[in-house]
Protein backbone atom coordinates (compact mmCIF):
# COMPACT_ATOMS: atom_id res chain seq x y z
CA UNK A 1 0.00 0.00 0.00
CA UNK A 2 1.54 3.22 -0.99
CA UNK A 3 0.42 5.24 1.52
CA UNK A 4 2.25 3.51 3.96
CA UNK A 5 5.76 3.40 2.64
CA UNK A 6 7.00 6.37 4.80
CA UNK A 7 5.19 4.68 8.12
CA UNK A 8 6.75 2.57 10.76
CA UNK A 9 6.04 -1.06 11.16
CA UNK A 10 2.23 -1.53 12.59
CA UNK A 11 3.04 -2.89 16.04
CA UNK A 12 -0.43 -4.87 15.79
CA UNK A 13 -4.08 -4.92 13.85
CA UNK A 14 -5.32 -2.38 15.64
CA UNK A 15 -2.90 0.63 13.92
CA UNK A 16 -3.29 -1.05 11.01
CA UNK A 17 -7.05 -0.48 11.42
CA UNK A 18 -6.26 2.88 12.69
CA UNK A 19 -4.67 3.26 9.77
CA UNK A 20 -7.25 2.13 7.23
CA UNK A 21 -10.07 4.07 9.04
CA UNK A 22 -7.78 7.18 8.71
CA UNK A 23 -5.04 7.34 5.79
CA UNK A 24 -6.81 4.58 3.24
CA UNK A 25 -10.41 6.20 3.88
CA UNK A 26 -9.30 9.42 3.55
CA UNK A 27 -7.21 8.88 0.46
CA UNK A 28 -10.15 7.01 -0.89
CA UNK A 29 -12.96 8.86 0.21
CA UNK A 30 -11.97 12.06 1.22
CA UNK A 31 -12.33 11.71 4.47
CA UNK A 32 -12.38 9.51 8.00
CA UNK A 33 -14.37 6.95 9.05
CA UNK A 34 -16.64 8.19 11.64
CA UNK A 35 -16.34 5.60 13.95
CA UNK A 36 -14.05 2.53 14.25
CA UNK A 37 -15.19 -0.59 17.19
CA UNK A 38 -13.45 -3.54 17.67
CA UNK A 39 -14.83 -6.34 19.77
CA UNK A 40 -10.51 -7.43 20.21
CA UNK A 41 -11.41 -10.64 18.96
CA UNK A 42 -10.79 -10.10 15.41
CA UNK A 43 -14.08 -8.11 14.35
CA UNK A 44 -13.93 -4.22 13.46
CA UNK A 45 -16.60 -2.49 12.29
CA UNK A 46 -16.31 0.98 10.12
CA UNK A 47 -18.59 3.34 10.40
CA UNK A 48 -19.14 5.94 7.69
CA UNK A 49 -22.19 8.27 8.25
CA UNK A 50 -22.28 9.86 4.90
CA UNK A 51 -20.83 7.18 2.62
CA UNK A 52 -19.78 8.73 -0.93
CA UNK A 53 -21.19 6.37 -2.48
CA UNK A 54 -24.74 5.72 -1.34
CA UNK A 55 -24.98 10.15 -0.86
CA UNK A 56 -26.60 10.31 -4.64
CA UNK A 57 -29.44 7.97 -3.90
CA UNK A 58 -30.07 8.62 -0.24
CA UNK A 59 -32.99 10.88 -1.17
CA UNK A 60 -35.28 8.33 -1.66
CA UNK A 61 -36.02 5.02 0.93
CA UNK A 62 -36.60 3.33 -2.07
CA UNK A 63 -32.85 2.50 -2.70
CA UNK A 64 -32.50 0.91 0.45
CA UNK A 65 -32.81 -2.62 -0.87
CA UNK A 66 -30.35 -2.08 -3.64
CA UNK A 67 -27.81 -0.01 -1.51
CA UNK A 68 -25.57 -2.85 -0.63
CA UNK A 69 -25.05 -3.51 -3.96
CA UNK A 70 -22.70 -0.20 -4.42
CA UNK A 71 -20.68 -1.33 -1.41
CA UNK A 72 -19.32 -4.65 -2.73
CA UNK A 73 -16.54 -2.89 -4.54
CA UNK A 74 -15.74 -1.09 -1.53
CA UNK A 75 -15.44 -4.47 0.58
CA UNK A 76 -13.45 -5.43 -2.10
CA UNK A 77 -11.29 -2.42 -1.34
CA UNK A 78 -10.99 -3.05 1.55
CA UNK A 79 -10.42 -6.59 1.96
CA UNK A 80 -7.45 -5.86 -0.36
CA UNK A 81 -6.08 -3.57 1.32
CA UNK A 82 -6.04 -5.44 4.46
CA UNK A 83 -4.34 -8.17 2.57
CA UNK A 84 -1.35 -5.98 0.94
CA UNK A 85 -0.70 -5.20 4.75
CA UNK A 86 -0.94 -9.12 5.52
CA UNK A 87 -4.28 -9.58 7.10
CA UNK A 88 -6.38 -11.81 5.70
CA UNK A 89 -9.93 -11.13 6.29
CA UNK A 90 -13.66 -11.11 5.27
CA UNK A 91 -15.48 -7.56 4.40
CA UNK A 92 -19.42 -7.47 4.69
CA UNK A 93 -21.55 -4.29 4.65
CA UNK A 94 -24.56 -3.27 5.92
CA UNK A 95 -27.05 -0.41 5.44
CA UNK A 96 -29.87 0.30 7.81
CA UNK A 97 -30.24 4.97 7.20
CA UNK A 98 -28.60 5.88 4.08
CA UNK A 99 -26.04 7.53 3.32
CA UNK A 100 -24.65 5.51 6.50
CA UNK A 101 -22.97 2.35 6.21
CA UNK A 102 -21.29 -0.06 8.42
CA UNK A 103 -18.31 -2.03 7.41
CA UNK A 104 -17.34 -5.39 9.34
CA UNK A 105 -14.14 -6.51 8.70
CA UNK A 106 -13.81 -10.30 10.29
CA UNK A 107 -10.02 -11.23 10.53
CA UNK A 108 -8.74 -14.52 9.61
CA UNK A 109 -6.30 -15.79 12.15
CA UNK A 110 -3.80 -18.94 11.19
């Protein structure tokens, strides 16, 4: 991952999460995730209140059912990511009030 050629070593998951929520999201996106929870068992979950990509449709409820469909490629993201900095993981999203979204990243351990 480019942006972190300049950083130290990640001492744990935790910065690297840190990391995504802040440099990759920002990069990305434009800006940080809201709001980052980890149950320190492996399972993080972004929070993004006004995702970029669901803000164009959010005027309407009727979206709601189809909204998950424009955040696969962002799981994708994501999940890649992850894996360039060597955690292997699965990325599922969830919308309940657009434009907010909720990532949960589940981390593989070996």
């Amino acid at each position: 991952m480019e942006l972190t050629k300049d950083l130290s070593r990640f001492k744990d998951e935790l910065e690297v999460m840190k990391a995504i929520c802040k440099d990759f999201w920002s990069a990305v996106f434009k800006k940080q995730v809201d709001n980052l929870r980890t149950n320190h068992q492996g399972v993080y979950v972004l929070q993004d209140n006004k995702f970029r990509f669901l803000a164009s449709i959010s005027n309407s409820r009727q979206y709601l059912e189809l909204a998950p469909k424009y955040l696969v490629f962002t799981c994708g993201l994501l999940r890649g990511a992850l894996a360039s900095l060597g955690l292997t993981c699965i990325v599922t999203a969830e919308v309940t009030t657009m434009p907010a979204c909720k990532f949960q990243v589940h981390l593989q351990r070996a």
